[in-house]
PDB file of N, CA and C in Angstrom:
ATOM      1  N   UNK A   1     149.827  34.292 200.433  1.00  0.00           N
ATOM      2  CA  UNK A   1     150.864  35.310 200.455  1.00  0.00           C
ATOM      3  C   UNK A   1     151.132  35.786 199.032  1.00  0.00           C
ATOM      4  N   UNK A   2     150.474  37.171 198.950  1.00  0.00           N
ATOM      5  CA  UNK A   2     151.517  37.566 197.494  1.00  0.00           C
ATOM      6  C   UNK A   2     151.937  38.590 197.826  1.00  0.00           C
ATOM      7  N   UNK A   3     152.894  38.397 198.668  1.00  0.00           N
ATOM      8  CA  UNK A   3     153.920  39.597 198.503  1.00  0.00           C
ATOM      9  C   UNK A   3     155.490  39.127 197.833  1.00  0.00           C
ATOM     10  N   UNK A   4     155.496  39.978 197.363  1.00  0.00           N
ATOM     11  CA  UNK A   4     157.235  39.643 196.477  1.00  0.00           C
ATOM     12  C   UNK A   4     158.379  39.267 197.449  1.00  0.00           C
ATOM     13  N   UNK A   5     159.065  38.337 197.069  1.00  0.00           N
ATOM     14  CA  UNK A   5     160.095  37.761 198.109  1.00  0.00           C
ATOM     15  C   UNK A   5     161.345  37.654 196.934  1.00  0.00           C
ATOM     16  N   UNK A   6     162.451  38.192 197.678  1.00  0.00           N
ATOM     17  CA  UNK A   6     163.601  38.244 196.960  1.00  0.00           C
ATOM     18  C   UNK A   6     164.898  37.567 196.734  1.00  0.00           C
ATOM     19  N   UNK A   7     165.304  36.403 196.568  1.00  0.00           N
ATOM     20  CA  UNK A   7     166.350  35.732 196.523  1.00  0.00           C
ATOM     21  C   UNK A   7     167.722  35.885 195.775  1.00  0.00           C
ATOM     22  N   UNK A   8     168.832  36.216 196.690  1.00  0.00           N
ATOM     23  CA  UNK A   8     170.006  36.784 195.920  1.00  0.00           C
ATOM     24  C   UNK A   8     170.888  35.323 196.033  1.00  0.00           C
ATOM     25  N   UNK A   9     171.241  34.840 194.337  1.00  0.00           N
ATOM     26  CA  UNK A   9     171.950  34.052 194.704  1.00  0.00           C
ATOM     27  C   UNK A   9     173.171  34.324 193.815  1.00  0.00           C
ATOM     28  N   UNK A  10     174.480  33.751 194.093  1.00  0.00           N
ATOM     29  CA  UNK A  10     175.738  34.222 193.748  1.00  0.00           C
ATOM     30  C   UNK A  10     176.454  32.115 193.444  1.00  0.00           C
ATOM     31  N   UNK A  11     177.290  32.455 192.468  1.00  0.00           N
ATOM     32  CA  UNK A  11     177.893  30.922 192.510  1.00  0.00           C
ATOM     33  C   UNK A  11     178.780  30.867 191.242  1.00  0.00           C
ATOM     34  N   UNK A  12     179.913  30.093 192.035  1.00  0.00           N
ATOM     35  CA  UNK A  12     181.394  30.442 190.927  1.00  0.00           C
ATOM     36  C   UNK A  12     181.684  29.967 189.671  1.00  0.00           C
ATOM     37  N   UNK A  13     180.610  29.087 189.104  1.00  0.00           N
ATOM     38  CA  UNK A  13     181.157  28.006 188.017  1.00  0.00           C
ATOM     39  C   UNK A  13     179.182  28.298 186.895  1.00  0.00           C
ATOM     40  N   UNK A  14     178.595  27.278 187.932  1.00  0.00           N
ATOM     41  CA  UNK A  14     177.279  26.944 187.508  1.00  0.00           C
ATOM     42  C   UNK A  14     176.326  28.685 187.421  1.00  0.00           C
ATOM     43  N   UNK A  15     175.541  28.840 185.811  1.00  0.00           N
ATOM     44  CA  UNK A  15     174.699  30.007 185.632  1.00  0.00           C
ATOM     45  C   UNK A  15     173.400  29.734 186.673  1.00  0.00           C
ATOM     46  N   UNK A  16     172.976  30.605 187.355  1.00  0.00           N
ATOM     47  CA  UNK A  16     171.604  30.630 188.043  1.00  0.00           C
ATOM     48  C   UNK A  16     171.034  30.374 186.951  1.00  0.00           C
ATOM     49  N   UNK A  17     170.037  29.820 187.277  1.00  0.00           N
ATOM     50  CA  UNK A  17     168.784  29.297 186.839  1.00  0.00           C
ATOM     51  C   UNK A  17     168.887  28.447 185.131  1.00  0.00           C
ATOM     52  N   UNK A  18     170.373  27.599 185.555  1.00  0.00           N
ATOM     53  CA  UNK A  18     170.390  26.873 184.644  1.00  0.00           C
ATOM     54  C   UNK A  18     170.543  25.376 184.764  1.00  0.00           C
ATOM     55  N   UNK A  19     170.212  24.653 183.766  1.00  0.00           N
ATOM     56  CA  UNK A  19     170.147  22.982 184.613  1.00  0.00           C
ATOM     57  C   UNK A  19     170.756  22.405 185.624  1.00  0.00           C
ATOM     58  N   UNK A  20     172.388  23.132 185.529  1.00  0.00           N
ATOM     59  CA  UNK A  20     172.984  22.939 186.616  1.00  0.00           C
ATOM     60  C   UNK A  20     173.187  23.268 188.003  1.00  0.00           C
ATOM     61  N   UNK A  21     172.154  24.234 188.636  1.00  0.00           N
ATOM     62  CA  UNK A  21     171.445  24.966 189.425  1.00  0.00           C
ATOM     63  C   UNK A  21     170.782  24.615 190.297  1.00  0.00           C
ATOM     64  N   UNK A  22     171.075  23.757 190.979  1.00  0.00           N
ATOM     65  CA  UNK A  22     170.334  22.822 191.804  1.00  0.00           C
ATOM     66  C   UNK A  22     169.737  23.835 192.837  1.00  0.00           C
ATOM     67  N   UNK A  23     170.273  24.913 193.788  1.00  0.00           N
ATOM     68  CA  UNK A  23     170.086  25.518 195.008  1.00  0.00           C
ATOM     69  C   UNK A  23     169.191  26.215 194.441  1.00  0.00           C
ATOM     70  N   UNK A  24     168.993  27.370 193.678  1.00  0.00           N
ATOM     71  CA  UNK A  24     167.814  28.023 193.343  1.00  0.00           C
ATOM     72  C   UNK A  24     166.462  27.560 193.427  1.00  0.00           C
ATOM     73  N   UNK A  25     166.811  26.468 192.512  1.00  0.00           N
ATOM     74  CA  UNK A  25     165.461  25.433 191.845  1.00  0.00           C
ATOM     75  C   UNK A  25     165.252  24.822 193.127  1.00  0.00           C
ATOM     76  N   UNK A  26     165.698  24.790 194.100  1.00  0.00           N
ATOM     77  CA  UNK A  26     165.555  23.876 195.185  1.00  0.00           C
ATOM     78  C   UNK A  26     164.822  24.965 195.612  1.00  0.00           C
ATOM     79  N   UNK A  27     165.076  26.221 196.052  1.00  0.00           N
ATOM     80  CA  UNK A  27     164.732  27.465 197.287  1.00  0.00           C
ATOM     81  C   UNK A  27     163.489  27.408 196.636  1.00  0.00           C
ATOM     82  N   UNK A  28     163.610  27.856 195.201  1.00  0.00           N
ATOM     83  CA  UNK A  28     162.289  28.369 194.864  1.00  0.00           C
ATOM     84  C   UNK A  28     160.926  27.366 194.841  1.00  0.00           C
ATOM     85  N   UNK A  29     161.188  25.992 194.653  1.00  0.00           N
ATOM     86  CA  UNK A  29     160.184  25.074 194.943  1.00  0.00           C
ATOM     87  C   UNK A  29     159.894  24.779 196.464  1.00  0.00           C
ATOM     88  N   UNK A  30     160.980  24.928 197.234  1.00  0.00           N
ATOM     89  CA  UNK A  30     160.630  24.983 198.841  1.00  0.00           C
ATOM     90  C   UNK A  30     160.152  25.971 199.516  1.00  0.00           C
ATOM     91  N   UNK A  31     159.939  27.227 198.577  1.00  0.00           N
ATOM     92  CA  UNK A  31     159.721  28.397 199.339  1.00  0.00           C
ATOM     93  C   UNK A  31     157.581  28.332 198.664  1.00  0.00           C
ATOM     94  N   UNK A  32     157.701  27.774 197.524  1.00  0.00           N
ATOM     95  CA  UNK A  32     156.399  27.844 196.939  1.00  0.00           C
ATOM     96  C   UNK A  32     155.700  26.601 197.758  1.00  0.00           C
ATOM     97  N   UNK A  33     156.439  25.510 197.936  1.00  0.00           N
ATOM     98  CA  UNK A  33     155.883  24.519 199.189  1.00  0.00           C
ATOM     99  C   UNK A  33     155.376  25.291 200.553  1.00  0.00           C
ATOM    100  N   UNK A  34     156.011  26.260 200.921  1.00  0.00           N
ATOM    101  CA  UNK A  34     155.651  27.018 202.191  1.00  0.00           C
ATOM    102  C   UNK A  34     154.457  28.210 201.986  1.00  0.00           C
ATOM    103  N   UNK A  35     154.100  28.265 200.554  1.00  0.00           N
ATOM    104  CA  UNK A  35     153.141  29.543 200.244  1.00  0.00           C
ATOM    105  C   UNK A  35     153.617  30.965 199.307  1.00  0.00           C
ATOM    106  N   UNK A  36     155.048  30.665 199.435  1.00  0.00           N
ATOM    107  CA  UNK A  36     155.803  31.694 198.694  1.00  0.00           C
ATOM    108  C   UNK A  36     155.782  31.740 197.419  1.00  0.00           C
ATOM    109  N   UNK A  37     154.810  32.425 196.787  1.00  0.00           N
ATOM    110  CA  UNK A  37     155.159  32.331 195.493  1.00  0.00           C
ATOM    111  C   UNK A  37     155.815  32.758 194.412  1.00  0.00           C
ATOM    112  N   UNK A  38     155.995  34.109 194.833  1.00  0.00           N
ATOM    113  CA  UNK A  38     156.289  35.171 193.773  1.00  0.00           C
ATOM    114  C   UNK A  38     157.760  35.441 194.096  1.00  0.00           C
ATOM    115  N   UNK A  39     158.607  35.233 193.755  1.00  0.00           N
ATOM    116  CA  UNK A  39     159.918  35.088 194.184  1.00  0.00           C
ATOM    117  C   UNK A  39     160.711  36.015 192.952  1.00  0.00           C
ATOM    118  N   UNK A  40     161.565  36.799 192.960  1.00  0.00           N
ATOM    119  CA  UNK A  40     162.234  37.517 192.246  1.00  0.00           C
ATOM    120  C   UNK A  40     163.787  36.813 192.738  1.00  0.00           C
ATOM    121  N   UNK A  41     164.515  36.728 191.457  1.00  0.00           N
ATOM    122  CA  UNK A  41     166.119  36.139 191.928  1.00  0.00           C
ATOM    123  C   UNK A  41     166.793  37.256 191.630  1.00  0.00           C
ATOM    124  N   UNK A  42     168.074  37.695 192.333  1.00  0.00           N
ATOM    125  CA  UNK A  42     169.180  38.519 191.677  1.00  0.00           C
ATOM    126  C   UNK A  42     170.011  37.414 191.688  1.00  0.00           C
ATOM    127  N   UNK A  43     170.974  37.330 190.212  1.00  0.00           N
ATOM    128  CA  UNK A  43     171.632  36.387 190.198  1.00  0.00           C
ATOM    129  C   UNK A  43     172.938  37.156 190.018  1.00  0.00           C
ATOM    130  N   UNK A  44     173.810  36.638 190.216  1.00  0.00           N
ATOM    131  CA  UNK A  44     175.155  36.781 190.434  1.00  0.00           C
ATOM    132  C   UNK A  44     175.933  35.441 189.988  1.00  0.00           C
ATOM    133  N   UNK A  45     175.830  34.813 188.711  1.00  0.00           N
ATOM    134  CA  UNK A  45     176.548  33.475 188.394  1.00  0.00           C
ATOM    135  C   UNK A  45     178.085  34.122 187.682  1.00  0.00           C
ATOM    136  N   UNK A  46     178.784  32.874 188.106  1.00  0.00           N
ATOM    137  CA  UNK A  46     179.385  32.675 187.409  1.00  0.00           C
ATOM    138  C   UNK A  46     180.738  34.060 187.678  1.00  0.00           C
ATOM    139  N   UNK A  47     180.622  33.973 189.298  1.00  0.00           N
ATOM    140  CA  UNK A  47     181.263  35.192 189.661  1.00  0.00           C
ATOM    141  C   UNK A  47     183.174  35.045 189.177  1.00  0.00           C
ATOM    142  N   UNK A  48     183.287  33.929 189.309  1.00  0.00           N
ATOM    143  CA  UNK A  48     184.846  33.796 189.223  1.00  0.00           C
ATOM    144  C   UNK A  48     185.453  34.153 188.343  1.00  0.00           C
ATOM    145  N   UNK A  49     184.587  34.472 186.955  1.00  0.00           N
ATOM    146  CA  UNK A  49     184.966  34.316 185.405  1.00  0.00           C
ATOM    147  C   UNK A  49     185.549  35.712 185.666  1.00  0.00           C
ATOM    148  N   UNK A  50     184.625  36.355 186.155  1.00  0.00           N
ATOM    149  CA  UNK A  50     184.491  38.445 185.421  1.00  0.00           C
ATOM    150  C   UNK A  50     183.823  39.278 187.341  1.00  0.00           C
ATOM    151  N   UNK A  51     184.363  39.265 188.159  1.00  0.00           N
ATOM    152  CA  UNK A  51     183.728  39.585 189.749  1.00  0.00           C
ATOM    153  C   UNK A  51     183.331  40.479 189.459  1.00  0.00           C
ATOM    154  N   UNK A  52     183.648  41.789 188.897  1.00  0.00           N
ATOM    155  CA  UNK A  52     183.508  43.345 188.709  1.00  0.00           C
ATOM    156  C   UNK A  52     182.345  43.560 187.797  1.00  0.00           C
ATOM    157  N   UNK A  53     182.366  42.623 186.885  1.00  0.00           N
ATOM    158  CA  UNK A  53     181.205  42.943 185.774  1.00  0.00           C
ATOM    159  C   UNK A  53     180.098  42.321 186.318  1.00  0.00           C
ATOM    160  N   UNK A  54     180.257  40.736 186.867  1.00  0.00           N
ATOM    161  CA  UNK A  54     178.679  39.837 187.140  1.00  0.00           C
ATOM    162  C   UNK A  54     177.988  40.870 188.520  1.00  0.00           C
ATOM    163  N   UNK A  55     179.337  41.607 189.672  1.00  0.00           N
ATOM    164  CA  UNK A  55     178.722  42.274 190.935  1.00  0.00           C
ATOM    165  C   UNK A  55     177.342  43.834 189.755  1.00  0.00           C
ATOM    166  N   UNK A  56     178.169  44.244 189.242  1.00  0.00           N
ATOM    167  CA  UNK A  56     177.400  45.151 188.282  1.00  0.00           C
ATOM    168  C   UNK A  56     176.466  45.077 187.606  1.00  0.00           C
ATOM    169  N   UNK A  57     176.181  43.779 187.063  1.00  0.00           N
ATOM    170  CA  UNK A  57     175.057  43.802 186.729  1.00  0.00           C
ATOM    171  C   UNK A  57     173.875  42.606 187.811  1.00  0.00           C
ATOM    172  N   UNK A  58     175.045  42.039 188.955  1.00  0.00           N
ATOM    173  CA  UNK A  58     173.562  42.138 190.248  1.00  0.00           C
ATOM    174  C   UNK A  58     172.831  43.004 190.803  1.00  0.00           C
ATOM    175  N   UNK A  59     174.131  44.567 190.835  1.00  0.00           N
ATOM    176  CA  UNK A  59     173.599  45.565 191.192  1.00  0.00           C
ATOM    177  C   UNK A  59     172.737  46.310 190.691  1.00  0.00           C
ATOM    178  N   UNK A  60     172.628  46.118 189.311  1.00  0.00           N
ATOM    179  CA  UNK A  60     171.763  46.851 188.012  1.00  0.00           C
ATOM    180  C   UNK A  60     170.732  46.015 188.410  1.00  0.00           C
ATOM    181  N   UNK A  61     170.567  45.126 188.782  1.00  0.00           N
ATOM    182  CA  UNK A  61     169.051  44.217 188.759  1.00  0.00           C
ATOM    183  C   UNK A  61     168.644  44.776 190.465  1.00  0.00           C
ATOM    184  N   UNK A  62     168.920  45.248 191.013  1.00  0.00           N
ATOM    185  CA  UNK A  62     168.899  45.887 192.189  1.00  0.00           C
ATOM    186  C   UNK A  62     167.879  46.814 192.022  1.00  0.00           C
ATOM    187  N   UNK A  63     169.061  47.780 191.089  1.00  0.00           N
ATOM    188  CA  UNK A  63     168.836  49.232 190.713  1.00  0.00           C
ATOM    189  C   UNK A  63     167.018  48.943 190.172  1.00  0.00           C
ATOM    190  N   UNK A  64     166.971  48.489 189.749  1.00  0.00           N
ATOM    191  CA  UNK A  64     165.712  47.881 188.560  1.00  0.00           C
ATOM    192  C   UNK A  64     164.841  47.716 189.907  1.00  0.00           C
ATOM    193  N   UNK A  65     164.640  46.562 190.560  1.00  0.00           N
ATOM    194  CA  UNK A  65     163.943  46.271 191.950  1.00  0.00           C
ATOM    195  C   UNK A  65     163.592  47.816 192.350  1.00  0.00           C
ATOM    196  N   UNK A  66     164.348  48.429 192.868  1.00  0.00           N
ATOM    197  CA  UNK A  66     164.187  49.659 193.581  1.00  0.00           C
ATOM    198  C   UNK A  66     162.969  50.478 192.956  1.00  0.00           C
ATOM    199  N   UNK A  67     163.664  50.937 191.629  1.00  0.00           N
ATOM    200  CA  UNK A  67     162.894  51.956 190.635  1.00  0.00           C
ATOM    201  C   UNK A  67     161.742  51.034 189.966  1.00  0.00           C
ATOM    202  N   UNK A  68     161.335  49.765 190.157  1.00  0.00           N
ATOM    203  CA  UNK A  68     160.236  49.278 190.069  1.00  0.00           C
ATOM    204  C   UNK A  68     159.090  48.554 190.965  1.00  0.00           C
TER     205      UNK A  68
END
């Protein structure tokens, strides 16, 4: 399988794809266990700090997906 697969993850405290990140690092090694390789994340961390700014720039990484 190489088709691009997209994982949106969102979480109130802990940065995606940082040591403390257990669920990502989990999806993305269970999804590459199943054949999935190519996995794109939109992350959304750390929503509680700033909601308006982290939703904006999930959406900008959206925007990006789309137009690329």
């Amino acid at each position: 399988m190489n088709e691009r697969r997209i994982l949106v993850a969102a979480s109130g405290g802990a940065p995606i794809g940082s040591p403390m990140d257990y669920g990502t690092t989990w999806l993305t090694v269970f999804l590459g266990w199943l054949g999935i390789t190519s996995v794109q994340t939109i992350a959304a961390s750390s929503i509680m700090s700033d909601p308006e700014g982290i939703m904006a720039a999930a959406h900008a990484q959206v925007q990006e997906l789309v137009a690329g």
